[in-house]
N, C-alpha and C. Protein backbone atom coordinates (compact mmCIF):
# COMPACT_ATOMS: atom_id res chain seq x y z
N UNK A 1 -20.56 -25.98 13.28
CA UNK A 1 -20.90 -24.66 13.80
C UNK A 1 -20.98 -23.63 12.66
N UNK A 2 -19.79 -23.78 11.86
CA UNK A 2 -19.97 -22.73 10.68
C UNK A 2 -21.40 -23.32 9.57
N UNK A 3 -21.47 -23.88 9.74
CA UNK A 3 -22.75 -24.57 8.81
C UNK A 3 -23.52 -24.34 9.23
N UNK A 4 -23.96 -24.16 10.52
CA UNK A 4 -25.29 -23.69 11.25
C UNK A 4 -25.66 -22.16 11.03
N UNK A 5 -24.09 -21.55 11.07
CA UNK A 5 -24.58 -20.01 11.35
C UNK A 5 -24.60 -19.66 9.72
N UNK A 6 -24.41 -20.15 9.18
CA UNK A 6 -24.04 -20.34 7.69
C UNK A 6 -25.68 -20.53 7.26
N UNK A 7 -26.51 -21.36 7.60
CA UNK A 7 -27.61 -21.68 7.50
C UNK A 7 -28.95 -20.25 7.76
N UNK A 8 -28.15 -20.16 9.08
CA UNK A 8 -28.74 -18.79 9.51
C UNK A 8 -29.11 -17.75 8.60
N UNK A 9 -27.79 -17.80 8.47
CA UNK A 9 -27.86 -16.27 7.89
C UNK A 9 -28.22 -16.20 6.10
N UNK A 10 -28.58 -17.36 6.00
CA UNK A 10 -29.36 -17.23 4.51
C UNK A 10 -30.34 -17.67 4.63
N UNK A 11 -31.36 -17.95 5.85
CA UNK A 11 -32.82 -17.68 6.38
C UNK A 11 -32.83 -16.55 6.70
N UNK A 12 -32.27 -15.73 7.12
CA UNK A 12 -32.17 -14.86 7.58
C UNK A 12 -32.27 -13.80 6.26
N UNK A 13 -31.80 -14.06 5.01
CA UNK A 13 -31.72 -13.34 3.81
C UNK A 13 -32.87 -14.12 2.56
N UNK A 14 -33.67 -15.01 3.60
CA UNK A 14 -34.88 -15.48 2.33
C UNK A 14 -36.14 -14.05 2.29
N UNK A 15 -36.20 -14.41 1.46
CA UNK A 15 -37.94 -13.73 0.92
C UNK A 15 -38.98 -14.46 0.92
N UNK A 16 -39.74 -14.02 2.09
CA UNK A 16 -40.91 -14.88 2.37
C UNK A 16 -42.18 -14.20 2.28
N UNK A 17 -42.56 -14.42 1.09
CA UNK A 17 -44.10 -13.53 0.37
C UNK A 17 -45.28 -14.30 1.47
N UNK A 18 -46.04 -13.28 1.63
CA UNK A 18 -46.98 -13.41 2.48
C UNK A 18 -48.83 -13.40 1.68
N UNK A 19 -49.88 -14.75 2.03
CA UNK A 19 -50.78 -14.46 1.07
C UNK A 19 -52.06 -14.83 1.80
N UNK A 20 -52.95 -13.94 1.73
CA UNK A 20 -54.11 -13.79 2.10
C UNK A 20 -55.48 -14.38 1.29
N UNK A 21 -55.69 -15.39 1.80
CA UNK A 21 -56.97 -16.08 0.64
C UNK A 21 -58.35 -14.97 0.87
N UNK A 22 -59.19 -14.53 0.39
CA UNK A 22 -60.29 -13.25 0.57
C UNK A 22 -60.81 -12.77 -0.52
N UNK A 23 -61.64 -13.65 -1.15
CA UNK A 23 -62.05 -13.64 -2.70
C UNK A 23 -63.32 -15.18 -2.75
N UNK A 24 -63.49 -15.36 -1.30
CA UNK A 24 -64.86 -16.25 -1.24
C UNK A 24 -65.96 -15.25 -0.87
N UNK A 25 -67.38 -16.43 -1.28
CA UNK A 25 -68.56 -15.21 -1.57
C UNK A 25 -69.04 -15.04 0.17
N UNK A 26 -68.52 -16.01 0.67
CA UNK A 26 -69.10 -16.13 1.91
C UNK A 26 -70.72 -16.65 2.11
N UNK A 27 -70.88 -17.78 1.16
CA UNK A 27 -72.07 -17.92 1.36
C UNK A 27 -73.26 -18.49 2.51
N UNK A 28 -72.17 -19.48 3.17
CA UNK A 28 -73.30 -19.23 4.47
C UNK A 28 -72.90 -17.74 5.46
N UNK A 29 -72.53 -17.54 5.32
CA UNK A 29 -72.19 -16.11 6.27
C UNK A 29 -73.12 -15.36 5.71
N UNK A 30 -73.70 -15.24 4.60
CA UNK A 30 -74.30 -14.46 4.03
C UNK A 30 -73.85 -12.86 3.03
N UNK A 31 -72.79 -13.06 3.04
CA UNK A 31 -71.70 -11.94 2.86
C UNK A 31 -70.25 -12.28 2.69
N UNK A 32 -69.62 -11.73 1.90
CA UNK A 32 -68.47 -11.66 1.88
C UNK A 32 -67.59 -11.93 3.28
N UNK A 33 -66.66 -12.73 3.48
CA UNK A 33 -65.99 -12.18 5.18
C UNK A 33 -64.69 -11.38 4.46
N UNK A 34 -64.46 -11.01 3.81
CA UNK A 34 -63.00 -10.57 3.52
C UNK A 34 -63.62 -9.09 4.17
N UNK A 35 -64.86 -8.56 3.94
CA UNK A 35 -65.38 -7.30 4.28
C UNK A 35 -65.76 -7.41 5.97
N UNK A 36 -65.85 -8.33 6.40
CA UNK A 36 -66.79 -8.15 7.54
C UNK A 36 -65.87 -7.84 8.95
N UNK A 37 -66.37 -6.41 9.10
CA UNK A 37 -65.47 -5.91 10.53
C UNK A 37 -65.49 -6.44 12.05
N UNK A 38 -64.48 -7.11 12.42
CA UNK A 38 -64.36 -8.05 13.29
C UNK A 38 -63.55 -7.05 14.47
N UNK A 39 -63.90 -6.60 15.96
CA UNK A 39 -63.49 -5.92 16.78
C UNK A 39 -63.07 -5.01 16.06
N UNK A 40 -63.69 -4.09 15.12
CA UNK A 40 -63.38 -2.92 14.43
C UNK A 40 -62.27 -2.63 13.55
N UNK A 41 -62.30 -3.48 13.02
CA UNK A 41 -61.31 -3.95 11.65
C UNK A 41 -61.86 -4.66 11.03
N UNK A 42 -61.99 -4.45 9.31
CA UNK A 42 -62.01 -5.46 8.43
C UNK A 42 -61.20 -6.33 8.31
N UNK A 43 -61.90 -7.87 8.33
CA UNK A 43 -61.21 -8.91 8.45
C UNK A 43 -59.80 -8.78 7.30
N UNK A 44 -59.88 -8.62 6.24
CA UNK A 44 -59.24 -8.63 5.46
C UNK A 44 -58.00 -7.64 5.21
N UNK A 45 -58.22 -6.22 6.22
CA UNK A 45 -57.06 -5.53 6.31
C UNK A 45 -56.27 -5.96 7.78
N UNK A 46 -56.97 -6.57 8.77
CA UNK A 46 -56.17 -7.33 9.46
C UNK A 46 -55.54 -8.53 8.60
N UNK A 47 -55.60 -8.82 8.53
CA UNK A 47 -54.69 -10.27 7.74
C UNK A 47 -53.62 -9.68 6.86
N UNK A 48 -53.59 -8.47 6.64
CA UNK A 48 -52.68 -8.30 5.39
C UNK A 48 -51.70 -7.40 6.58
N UNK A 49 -52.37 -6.54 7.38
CA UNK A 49 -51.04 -6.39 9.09
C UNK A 49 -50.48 -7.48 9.31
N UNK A 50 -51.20 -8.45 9.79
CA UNK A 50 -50.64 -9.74 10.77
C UNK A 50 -49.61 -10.15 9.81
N UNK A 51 -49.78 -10.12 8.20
CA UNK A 51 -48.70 -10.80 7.50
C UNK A 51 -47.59 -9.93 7.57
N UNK A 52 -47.90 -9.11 7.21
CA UNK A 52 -46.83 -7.76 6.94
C UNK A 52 -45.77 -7.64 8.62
N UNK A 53 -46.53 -7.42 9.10
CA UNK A 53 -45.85 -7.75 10.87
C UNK A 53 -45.15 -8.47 11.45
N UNK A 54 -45.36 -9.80 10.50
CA UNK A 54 -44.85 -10.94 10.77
C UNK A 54 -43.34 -10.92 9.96
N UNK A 55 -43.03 -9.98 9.47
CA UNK A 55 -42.41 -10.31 8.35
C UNK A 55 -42.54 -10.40 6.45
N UNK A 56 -43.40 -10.71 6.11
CA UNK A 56 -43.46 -11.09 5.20
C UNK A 56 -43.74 -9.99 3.85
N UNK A 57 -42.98 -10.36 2.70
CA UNK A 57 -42.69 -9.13 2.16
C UNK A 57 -42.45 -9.56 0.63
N UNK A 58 -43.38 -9.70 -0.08
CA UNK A 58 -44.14 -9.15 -0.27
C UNK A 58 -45.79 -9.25 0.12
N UNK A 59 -46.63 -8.88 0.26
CA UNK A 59 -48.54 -9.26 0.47
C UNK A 59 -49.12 -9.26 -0.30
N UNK A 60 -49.59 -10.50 -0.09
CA UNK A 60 -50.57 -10.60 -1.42
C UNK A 60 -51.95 -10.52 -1.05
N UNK A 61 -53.21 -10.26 -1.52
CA UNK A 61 -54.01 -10.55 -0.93
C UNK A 61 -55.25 -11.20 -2.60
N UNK A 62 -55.42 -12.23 -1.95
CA UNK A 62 -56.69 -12.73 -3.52
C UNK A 62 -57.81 -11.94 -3.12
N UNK A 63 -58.71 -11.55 -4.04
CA UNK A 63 -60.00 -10.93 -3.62
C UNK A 63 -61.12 -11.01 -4.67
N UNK A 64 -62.14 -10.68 -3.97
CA UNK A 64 -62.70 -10.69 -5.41
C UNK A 64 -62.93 -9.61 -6.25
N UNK A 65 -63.58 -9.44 -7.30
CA UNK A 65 -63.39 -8.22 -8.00
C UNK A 65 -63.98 -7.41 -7.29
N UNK A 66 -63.20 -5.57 -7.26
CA UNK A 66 -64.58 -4.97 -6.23
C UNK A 66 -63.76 -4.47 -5.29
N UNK A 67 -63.03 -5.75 -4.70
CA UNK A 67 -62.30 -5.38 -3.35
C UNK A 67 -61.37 -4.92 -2.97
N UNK A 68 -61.38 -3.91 -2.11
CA UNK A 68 -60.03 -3.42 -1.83
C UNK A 68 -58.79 -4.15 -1.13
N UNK A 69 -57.99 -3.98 -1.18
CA UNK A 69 -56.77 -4.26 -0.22
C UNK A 69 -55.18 -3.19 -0.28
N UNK A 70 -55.45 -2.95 0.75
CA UNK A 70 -54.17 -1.41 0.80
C UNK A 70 -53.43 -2.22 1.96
N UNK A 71 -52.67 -1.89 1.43
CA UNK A 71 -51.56 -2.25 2.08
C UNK A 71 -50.97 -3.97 1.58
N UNK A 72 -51.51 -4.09 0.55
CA UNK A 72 -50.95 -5.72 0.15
C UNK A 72 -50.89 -4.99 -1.77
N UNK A 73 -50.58 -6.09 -2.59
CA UNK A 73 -50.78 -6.17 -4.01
C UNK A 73 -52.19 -7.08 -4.11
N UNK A 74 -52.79 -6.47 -4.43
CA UNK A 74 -54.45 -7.07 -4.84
C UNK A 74 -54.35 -7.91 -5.76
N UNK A 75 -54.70 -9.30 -5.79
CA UNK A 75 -54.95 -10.18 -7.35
C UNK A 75 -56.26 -10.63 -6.79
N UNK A 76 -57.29 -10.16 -8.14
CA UNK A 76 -58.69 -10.34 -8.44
C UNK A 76 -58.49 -11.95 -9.07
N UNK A 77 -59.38 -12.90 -8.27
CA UNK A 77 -59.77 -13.82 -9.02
C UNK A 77 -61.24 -13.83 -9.66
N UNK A 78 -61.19 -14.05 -10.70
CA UNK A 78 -62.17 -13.31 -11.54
C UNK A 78 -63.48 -14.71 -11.53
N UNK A 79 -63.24 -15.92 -10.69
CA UNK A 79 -63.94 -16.72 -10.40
C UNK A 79 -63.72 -17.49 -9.87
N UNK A 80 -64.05 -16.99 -8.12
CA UNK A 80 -64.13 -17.21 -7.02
C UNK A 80 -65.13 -18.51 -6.66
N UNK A 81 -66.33 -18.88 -7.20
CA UNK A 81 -66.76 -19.68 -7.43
C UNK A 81 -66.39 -21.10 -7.45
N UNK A 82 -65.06 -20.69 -8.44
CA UNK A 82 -64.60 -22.05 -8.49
C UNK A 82 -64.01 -23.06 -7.34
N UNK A 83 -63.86 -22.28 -6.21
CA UNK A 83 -63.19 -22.54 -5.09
C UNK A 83 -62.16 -22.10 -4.73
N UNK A 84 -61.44 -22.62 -3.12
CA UNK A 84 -60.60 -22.37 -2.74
C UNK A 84 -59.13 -22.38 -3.35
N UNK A 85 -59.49 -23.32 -4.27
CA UNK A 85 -58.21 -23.98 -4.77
C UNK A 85 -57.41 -23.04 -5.72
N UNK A 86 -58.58 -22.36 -6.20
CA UNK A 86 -58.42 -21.29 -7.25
C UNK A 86 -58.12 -19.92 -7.02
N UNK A 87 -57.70 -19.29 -5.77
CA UNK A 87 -57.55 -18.99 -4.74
C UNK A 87 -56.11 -19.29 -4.74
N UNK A 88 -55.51 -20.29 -4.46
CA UNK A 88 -54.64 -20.57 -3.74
C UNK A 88 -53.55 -20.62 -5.13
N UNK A 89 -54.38 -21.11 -6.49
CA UNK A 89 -52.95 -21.13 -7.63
C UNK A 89 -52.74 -19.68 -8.10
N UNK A 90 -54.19 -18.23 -7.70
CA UNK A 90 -53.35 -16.90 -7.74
C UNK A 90 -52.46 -16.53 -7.03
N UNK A 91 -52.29 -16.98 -5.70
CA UNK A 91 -51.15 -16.73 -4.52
C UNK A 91 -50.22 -16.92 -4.71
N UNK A 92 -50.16 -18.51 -5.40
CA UNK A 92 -48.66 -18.80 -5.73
C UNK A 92 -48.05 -18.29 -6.60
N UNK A 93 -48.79 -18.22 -7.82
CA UNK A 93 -48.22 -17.72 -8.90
C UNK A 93 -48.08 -16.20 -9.18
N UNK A 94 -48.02 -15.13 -7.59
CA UNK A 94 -48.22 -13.72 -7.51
C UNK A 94 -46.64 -14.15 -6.55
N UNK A 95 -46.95 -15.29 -5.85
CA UNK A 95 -45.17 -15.50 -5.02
C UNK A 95 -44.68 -16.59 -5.56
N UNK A 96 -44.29 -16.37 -6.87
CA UNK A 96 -43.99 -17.43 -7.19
C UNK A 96 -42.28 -17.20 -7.03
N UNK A 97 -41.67 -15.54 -7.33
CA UNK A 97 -40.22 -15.13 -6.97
C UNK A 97 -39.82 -15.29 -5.65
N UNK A 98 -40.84 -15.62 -4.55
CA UNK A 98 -40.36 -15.89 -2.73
C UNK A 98 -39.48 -17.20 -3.06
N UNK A 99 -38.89 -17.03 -1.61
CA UNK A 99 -38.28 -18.52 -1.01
C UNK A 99 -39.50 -19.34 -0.69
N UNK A 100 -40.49 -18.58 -0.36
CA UNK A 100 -41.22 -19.22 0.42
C UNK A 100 -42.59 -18.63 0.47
N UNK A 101 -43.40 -19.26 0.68
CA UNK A 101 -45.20 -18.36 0.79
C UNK A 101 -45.71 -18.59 1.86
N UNK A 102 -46.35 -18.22 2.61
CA UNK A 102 -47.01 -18.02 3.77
C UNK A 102 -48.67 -17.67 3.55
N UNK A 103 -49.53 -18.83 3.81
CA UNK A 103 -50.64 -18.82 3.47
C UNK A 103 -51.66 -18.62 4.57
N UNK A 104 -52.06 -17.62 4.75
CA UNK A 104 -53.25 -17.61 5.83
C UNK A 104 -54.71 -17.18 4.97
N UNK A 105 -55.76 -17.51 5.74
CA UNK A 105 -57.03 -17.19 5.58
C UNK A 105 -57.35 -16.02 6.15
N UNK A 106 -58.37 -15.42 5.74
CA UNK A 106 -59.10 -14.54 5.62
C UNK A 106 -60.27 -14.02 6.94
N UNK A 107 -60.82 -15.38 7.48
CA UNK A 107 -61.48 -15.27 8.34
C UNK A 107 -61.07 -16.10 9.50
N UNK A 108 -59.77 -15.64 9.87
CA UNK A 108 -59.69 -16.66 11.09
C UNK A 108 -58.84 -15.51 12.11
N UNK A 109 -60.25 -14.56 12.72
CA UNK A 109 -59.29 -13.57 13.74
C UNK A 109 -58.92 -13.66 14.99
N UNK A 110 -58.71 -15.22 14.94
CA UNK A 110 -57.88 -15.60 16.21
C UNK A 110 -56.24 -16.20 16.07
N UNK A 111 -55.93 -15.68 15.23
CA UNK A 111 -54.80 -16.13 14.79
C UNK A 111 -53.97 -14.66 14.68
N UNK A 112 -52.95 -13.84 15.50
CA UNK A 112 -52.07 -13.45 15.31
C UNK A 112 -50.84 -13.18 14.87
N UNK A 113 -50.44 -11.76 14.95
CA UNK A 113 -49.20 -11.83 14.20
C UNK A 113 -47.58 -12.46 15.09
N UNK A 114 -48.07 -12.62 16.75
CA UNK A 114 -46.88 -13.73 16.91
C UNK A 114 -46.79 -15.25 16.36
N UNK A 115 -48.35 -15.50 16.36
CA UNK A 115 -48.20 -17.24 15.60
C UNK A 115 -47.60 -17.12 14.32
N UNK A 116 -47.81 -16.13 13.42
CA UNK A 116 -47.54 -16.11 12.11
C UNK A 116 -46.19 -16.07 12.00
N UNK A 117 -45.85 -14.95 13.00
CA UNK A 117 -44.29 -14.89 12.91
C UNK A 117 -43.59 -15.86 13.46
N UNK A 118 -44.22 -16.59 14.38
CA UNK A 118 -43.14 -17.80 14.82
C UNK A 118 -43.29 -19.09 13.89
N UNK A 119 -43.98 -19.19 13.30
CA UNK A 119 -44.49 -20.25 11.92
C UNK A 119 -42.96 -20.12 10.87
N UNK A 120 -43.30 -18.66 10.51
CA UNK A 120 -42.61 -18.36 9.39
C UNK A 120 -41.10 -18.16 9.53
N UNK A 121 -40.41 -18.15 11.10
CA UNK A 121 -39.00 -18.03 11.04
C UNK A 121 -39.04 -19.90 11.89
N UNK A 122 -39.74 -20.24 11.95
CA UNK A 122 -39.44 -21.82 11.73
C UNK A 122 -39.29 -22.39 10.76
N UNK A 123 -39.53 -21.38 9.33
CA UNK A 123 -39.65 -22.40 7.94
C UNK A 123 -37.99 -22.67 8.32
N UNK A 124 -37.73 -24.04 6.93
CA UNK A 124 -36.54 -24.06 6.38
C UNK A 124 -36.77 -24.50 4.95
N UNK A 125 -35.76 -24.71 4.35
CA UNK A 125 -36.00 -24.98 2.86
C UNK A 125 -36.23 -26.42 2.45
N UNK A 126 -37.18 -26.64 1.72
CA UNK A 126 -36.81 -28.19 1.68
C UNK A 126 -38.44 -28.35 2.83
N UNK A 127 -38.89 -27.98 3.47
CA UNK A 127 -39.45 -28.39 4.98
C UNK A 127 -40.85 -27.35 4.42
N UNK A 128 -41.90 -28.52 4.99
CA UNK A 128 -43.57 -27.83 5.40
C UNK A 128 -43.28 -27.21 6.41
N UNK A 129 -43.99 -26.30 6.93
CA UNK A 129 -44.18 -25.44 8.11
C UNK A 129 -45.39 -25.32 8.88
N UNK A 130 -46.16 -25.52 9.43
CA UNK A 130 -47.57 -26.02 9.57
C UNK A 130 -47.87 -24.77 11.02
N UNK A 131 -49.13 -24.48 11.48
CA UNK A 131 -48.76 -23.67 12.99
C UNK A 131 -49.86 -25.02 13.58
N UNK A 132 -49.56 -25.47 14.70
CA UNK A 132 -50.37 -26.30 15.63
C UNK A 132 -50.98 -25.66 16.91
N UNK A 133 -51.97 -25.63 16.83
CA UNK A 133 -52.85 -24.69 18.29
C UNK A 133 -53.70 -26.14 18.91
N UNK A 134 -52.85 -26.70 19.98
CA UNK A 134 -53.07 -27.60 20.88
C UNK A 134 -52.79 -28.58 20.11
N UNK A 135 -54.48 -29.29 19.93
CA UNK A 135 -54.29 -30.51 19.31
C UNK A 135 -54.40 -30.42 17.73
N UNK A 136 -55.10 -28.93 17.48
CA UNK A 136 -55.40 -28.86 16.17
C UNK A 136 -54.66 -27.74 15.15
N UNK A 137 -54.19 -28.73 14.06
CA UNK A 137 -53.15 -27.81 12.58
C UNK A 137 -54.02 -26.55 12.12
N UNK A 138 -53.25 -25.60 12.24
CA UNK A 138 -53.83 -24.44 11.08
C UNK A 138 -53.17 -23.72 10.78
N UNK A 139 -53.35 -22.50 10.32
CA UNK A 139 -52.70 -22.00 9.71
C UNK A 139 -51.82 -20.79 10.75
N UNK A 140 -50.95 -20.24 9.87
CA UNK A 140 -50.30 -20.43 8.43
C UNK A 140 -49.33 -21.45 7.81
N UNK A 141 -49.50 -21.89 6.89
CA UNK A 141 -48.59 -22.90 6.28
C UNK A 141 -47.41 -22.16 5.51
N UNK A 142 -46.49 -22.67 5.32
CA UNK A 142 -45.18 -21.92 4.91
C UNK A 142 -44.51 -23.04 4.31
N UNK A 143 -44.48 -23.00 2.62
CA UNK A 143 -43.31 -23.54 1.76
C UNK A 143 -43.01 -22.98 0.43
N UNK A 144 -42.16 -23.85 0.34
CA UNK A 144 -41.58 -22.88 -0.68
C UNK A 144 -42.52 -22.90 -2.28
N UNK A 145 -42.18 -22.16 -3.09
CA UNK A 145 -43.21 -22.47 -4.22
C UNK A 145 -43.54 -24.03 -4.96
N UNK A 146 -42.08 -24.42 -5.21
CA UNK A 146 -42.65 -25.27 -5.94
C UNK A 146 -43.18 -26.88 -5.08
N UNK A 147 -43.26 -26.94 -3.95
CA UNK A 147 -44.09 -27.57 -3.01
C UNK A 147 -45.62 -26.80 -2.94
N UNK A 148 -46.11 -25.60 -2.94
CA UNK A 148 -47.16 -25.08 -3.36
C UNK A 148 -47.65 -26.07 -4.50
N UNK A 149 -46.94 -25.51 -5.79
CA UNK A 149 -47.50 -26.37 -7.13
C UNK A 149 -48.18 -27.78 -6.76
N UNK A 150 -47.11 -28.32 -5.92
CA UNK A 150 -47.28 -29.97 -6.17
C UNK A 150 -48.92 -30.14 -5.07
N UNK A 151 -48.83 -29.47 -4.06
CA UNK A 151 -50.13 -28.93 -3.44
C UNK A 151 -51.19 -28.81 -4.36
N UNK A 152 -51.19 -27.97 -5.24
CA UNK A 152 -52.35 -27.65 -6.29
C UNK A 152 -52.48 -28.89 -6.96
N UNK A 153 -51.62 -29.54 -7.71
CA UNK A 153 -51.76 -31.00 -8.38
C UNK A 153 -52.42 -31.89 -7.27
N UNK A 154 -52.56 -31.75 -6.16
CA UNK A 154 -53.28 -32.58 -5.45
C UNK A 154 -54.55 -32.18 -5.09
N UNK A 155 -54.74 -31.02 -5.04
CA UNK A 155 -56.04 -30.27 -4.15
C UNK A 155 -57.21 -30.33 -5.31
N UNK A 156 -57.95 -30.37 -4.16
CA UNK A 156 -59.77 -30.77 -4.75
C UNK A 156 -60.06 -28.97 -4.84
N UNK A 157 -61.13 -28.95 -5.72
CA UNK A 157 -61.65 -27.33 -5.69
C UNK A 157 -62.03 -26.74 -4.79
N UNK A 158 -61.84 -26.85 -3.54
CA UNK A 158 -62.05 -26.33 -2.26
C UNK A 158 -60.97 -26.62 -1.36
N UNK A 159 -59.68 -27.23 -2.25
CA UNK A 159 -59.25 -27.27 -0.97
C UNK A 159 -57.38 -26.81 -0.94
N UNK A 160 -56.82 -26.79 0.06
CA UNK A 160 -55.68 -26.29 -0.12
C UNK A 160 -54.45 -27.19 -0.48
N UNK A 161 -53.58 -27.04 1.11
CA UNK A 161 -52.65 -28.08 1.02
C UNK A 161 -52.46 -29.24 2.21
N UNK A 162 -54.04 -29.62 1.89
CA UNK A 162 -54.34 -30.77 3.08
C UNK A 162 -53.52 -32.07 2.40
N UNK A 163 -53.97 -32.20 0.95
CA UNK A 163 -53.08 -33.70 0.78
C UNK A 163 -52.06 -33.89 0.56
N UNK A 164 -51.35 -32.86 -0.01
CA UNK A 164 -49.89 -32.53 0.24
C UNK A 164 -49.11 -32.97 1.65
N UNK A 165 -49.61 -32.19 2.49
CA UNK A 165 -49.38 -32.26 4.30
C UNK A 165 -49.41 -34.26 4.16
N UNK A 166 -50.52 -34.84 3.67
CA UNK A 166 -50.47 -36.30 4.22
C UNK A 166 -49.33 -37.05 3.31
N UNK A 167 -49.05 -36.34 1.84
CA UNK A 167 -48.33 -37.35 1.12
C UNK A 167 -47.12 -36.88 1.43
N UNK A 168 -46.36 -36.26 1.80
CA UNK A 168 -45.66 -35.38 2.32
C UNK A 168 -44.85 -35.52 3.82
N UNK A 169 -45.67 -35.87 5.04
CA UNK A 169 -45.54 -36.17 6.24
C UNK A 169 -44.02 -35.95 6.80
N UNK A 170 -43.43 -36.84 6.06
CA UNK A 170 -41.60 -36.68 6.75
C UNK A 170 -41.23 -35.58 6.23
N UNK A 171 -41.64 -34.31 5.75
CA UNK A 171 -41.09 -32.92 5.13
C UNK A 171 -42.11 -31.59 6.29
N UNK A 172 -42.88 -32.02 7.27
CA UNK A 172 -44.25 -31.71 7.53
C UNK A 172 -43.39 -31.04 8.97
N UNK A 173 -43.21 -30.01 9.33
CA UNK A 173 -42.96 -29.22 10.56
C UNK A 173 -43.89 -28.96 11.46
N UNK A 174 -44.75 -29.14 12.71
CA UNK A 174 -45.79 -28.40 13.19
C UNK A 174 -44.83 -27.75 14.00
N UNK A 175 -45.31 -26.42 14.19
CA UNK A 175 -44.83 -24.95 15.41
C UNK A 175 -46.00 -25.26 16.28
N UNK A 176 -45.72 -25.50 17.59
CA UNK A 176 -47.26 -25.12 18.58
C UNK A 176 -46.98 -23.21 18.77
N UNK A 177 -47.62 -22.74 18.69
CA UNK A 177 -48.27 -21.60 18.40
C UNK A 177 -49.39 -21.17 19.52
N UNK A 178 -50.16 -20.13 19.62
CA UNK A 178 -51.21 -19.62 20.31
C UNK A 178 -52.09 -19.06 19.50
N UNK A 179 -53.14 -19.36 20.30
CA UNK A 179 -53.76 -18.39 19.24
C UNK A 179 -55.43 -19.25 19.24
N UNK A 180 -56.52 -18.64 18.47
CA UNK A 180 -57.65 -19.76 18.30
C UNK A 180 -57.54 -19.84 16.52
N UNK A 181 -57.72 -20.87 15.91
CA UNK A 181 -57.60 -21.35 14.89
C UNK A 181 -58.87 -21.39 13.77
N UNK A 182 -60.17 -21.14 14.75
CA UNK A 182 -61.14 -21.27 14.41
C UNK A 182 -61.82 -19.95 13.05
N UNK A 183 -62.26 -20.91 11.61
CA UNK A 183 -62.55 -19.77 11.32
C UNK A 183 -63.89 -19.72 11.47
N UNK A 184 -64.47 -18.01 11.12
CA UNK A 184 -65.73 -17.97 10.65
C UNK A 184 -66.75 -17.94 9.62
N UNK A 185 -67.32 -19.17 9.74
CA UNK A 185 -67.93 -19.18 8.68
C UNK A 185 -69.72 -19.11 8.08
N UNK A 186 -70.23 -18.76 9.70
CA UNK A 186 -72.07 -18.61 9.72
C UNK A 186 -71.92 -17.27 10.63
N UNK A 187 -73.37 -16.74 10.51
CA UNK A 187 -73.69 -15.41 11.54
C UNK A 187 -73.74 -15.92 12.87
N UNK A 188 -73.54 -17.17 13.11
CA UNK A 188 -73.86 -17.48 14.40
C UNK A 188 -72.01 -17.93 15.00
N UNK A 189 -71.04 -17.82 14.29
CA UNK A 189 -69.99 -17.94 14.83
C UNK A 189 -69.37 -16.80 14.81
N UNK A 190 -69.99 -15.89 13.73
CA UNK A 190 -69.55 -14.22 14.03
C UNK A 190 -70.33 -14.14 15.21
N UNK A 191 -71.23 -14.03 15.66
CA UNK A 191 -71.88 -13.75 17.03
C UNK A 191 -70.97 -14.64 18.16
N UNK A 192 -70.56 -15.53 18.12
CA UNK A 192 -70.12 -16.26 19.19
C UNK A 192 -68.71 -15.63 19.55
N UNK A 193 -68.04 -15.11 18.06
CA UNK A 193 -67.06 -14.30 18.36
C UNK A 193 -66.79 -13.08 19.11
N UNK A 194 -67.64 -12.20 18.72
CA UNK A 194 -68.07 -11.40 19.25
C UNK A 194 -68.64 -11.20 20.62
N UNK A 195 -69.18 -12.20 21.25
CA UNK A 195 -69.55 -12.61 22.60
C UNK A 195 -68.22 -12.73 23.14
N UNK A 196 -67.39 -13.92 22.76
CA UNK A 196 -65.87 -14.05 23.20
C UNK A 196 -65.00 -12.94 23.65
N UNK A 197 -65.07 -11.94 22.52
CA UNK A 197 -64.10 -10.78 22.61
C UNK A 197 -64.71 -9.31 23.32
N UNK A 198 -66.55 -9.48 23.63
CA UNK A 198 -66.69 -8.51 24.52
C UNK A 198 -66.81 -8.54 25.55
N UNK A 199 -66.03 -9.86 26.29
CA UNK A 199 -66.32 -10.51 27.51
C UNK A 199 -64.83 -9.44 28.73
């Protein structure tokens, strides 16, 4: 019992940096999405609420050069190009002082700040954190840094911490969560969104 509440209360006293990927060109979208106003918000200053809301403290947000972000600490990746991946080793290494990082995307505005927050007080140390919406994983993912790293030693230039999650498995938490998971990534799924939410 004392070990449990003992446990508690130094989750309870972690630092869990919060990070916003938003520094892709958006090329089939045709545009940037970190810019693109989704039910009258830029995608990208929602995501840096939902983190902040959730908890998470400090915000990071990647971007590309150019872009704003208020209300987070801005890190410009100065070649975005290179992929996601590149992306994901400014995040870490902006939280690299957290217990823990909390990684969401940029264009996925079906994902709220209760999923985020129930993701992120499910982390533990030592443990992946994954959010599950039905049958399908997304985000936000939540570990600690140097499980990030070992993520990057695995990830392809587009990609995050998918092979981590498989080599990994017995460390791998899913939260079922709410929420839609789906991001956007053509004018025709911003339109479908938009149909959704003026219904």
């Amino acid at each position: 019992m004392v070990v449990r509440g003992r446990s508690r209360i130094l989750l309870e006293m972690s630092v869990i940096a919060g990070a916003v990927l938003a520094a892709g060109s958006g090329t089939r979208m045709g545009r940037p999405k970190a810019d693109l106003v989704v039910d009258g918000q830029r995608l990208l200053d929602r995501a840096v609420v939902i983190l902040r809301d959730a908890g998470c403290d400090p915000v990071i947000a990647v971007v590309r050069d150019g872009t704003t972000a208020d209300g987070a600490m801005a890190v410009v990746n100065p070649d975005p190009s290179r992929g996601q991946r590149s992306s994901l080793e400014l995040a870490v290494a902006a939280g690299e002082s957290a217990d823990a990082i909390a990684i969401l995307l940029v264009d996925v505005p079906g994902i709220g700040v209760d999923a985020v927050r129930t993701v992120i007080r499910a982390w533990r140390p030592g443990r992946i954190t994954v959010a599950r919406y039905g049958a399908v994983r997304g985000h936000p993912t939540v570990m600690a840094p140097g499980l990030w790293h070992e993520a990057l030693e695995l990830a392809g230039p587009d990609e995050g911490a998918r092979s981590l999650l498989k080599a990994r498995a017995d460390q791998v938490d899913e939260i079922e969560v709410s929420g839609d998971p789906v991001d956007l990534d053509t004018p025709a799924d911003l339109a479908r969104w938009s149909d959704i939410t003026n219904r």
